[in-house]
Protein backbone atom coordinates (compact mmCIF):
# COMPACT_ATOMS: atom_id res chain seq x y z
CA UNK A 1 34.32 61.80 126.59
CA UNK A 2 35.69 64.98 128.04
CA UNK A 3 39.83 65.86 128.72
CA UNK A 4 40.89 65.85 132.17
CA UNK A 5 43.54 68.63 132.63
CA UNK A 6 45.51 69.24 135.90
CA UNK A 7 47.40 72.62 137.00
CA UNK A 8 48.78 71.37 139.96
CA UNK A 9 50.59 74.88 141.00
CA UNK A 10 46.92 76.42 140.92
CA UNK A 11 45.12 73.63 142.22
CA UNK A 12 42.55 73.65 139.07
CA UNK A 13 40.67 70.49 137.64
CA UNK A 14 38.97 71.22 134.27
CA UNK A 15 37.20 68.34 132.63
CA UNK A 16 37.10 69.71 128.98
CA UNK A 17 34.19 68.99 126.97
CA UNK A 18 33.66 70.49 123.54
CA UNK A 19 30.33 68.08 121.42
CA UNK A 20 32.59 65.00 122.54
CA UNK A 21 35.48 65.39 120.16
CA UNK A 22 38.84 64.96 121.41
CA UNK A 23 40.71 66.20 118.12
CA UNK A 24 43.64 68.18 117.27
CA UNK A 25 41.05 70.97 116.50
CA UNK A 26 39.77 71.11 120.42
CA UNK A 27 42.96 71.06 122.08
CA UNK A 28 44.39 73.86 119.70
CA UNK A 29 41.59 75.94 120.87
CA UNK A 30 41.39 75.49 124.34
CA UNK A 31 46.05 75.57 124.65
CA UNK A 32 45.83 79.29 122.44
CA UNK A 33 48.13 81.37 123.72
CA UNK A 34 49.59 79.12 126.62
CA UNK A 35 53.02 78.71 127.33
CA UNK A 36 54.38 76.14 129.69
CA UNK A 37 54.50 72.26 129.93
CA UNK A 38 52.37 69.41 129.83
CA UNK A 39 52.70 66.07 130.69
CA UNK A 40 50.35 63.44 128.55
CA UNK A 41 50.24 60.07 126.97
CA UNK A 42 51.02 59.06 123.64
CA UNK A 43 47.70 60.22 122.00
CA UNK A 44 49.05 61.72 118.48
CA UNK A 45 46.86 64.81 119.32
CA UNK A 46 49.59 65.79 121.19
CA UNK A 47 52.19 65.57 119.02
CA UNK A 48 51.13 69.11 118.02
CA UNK A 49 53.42 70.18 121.09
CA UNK A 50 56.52 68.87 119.85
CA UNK A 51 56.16 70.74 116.89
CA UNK A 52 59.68 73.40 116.54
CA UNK A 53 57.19 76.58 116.37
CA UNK A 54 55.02 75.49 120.04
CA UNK A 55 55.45 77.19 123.17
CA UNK A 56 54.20 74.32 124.99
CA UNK A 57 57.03 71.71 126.37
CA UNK A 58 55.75 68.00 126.66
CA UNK A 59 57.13 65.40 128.88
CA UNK A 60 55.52 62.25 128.47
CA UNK A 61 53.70 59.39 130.61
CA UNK A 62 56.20 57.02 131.82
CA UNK A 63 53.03 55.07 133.39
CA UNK A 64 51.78 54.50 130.06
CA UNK A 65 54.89 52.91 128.76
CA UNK A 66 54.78 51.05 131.80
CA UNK A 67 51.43 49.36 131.31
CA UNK A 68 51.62 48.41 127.89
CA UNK A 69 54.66 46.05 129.26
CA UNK A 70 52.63 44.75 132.40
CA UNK A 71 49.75 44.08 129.33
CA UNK A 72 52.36 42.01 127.66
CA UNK A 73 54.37 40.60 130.40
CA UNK A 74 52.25 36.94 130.04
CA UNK A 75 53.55 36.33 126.37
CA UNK A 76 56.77 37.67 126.47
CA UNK A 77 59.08 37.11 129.30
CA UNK A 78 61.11 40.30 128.21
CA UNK A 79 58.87 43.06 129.21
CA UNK A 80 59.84 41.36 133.20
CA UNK A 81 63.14 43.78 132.85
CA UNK A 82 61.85 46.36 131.37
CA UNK A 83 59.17 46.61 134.02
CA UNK A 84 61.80 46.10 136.50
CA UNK A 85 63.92 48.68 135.41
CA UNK A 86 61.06 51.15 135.30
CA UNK A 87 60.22 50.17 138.65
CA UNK A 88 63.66 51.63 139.63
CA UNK A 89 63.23 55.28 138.10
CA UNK A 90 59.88 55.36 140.69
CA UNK A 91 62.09 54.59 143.26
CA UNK A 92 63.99 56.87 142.56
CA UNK A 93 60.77 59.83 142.48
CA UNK A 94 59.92 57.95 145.58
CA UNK A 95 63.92 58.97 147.50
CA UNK A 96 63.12 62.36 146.40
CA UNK A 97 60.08 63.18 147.73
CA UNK A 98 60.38 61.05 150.82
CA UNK A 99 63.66 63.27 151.43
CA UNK A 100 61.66 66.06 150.79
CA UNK A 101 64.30 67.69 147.69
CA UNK A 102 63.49 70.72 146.67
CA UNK A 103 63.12 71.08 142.65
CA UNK A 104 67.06 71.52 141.90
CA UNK A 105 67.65 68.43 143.91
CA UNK A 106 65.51 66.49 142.78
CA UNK A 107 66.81 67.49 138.67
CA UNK A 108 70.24 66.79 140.42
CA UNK A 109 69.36 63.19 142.00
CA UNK A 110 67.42 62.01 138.52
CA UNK A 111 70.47 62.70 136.50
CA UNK A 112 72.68 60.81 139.05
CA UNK A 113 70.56 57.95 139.19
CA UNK A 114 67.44 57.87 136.71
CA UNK A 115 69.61 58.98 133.51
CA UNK A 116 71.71 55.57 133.60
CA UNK A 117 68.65 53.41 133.92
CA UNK A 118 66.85 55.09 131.01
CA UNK A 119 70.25 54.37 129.15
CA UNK A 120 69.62 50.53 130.04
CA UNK A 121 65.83 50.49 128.89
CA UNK A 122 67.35 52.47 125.59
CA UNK A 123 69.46 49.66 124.80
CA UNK A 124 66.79 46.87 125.46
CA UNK A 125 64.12 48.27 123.10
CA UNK A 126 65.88 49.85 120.56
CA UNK A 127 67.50 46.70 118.93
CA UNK A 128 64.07 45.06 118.88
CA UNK A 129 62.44 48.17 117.66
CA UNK A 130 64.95 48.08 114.53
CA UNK A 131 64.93 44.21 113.91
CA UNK A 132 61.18 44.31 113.77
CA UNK A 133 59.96 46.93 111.72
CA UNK A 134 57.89 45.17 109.50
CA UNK A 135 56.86 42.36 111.82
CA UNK A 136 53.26 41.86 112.61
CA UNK A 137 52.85 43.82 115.76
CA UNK A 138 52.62 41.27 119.12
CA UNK A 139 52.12 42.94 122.41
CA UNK A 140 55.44 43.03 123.06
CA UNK A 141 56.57 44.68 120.10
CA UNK A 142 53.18 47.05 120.67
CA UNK A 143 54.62 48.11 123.80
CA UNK A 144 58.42 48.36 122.74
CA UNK A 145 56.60 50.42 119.82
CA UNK A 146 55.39 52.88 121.81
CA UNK A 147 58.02 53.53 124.26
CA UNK A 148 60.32 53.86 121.43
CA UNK A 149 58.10 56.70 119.87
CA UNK A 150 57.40 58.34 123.09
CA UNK A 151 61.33 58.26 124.30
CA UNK A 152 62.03 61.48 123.85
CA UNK A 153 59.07 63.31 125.46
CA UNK A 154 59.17 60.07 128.46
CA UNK A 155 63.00 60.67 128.97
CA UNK A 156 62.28 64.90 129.54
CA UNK A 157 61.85 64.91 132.79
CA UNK A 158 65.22 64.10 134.41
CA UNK A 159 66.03 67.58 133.08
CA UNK A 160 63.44 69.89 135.01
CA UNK A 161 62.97 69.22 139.10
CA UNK A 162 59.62 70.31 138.45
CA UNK A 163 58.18 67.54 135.96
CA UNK A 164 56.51 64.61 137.09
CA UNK A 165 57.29 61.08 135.49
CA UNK A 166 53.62 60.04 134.50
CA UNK A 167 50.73 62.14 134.30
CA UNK A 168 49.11 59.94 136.69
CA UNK A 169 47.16 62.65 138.86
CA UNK A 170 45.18 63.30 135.36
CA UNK A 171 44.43 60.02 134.89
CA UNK A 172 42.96 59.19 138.08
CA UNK A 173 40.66 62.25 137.50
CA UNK A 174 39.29 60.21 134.86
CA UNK A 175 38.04 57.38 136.67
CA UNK A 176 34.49 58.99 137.86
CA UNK A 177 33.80 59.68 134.59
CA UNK A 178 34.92 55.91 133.55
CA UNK A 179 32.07 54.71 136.58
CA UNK A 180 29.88 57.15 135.46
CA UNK A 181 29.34 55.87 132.06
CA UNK A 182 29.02 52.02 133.56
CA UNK A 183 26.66 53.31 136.64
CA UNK A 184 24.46 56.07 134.71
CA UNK A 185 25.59 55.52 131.11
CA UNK A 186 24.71 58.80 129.12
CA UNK A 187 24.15 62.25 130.37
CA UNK A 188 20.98 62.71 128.03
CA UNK A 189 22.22 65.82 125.80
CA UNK A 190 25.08 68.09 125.24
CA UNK A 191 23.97 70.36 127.62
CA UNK A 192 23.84 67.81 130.30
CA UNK A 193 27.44 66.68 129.04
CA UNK A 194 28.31 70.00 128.99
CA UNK A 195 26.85 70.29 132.86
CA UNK A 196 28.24 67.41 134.28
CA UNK A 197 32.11 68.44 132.73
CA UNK A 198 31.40 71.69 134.77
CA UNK A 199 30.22 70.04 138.10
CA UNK A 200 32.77 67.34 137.80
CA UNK A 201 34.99 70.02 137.63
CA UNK A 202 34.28 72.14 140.86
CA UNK A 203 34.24 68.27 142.58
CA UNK A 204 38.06 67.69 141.98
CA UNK A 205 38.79 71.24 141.78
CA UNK A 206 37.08 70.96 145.56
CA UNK A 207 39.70 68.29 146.28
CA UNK A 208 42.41 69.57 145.47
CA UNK A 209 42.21 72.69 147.88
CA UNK A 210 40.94 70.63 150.60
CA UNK A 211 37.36 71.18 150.59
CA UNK A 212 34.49 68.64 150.70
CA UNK A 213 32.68 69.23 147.76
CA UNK A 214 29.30 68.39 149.17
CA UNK A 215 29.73 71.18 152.04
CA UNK A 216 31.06 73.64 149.73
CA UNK A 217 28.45 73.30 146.74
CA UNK A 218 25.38 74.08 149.61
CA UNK A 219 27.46 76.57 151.19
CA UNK A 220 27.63 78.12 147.43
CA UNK A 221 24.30 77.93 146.35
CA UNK A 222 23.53 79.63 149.62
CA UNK A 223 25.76 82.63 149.08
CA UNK A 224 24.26 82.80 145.25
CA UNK A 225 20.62 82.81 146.68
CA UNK A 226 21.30 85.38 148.88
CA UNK A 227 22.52 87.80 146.10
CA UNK A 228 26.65 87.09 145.84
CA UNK A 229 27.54 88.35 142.53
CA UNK A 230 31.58 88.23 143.27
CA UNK A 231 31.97 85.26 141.45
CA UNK A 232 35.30 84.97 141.57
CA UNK A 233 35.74 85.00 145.15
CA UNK A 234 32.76 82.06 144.99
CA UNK A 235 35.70 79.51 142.81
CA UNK A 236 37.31 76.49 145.08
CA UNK A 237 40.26 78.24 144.32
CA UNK A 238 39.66 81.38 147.00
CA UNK A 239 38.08 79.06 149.40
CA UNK A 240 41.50 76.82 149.77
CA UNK A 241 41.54 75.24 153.14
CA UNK A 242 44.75 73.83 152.79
């Protein structure tokens, strides 16, 4: 299973594969020498970012906390509020970018409104995270679990205009590879992995600067035939039709 990875400011997809590990090991490699911020779930790899000595600022997946709730919402008539409260921080990301804020604005209009509701979810799951500690873990208490150990990176957001609340544009890159595996189940080697994380790449990479992927891979393979060795100029990226 390769890593989807985003850069929304440079309109890059990368589908990361490395022998199909996704360990601390991997992502250490392929983040060297980066400074910036991520958004991601809960997966402890990424813990390594919250670590005093990274250069690497983490806000977390607010989506993710969301779900577990929704998972848990038919045993335990609790998670109704919590998912309605979260509900209200997307309507609030929804006001600002219907009114079209700019990034100060928007850091401005979440700490008005989104800081106060995060308060409220604080003092719903916290009680029940400390009254439970050693209970046997429900779905509920899964969920409350989590959001409790992801608060801090989940609550970052409200303080940069430029974070997202869920680091749901990297997850929906993931669902071709989730029908892959169900339509054509293995790619055969780790070179065909290897292959398909690269071609799966240019595809959303393709989509994200407005090209059709189809169009642009024959008009590609046409240049390369013909003897284009400017590669660079060949990348999705210098071919943006947005």
């Amino acid at each position: 299973m390769p890593w989807g990875i985003k850069n929304p400011d440079r309109k890059i997809a990368y589908y990361l594969y490395d022998n199909g590990s996704r360990s601390m090991k991997v992502a250490q490699k392929f983040f060297a020498g980066f400074r910036g911020s991520v958004t991601t779930d809960g997966y402890n790899v990424y813990k390594m970012f919250e670590r005093e000595d990274s250069s690497i600022t983490r806000y977390g997946c607010m989506a993710h906390v969301r779900r577990k709730f929704v998972d848990a919402l038919q045993t335990d008539h609790r998670s109704a509020d919590i998912i309605n409260l979260i509900s209200n921080l997307y309507w609030v990301e929804a006001d600002c970018r219907i009114n079209l804020l700019s990034e100060d604005e928007r850091r401005m209009e979440r700490q008005k409104r989104a800081i106060p509701i995060l308060a409220e979810i604080w003092q719903m799951i916290k009680p029940v995270f400390d009254q439970t500690r050693g209970d046997t873990a429900n779905l509920f208490l899964k969920a409350v679990r989590y959001a409790v150990n992801e608060w801090e990176a989940v609550s970052r957001y409200v303080q940069n205009g430029k974070a997202e609340i869920d680091n749901n544009p990297a997850e929906r890159m993931m669902k071709p590879i989730c029908m892959g595996r169900k339509n054509y189940l293995f790619c055969g080697s780790e070179l065909g992995a290897k292959n398909a994380s690269m071609l799966y790449s240019i595809i959303e990479t393709c989509k994200m600067n407005g090209l059709r992927p189809v169009k642009y891979i024959a008009e590609i393979l046409t240049k390369l035939t013909a003897g284009e060795t400017n590669y660079m100029s060949l990348l999705p990226i210098n071919n943006n039709k947005e």
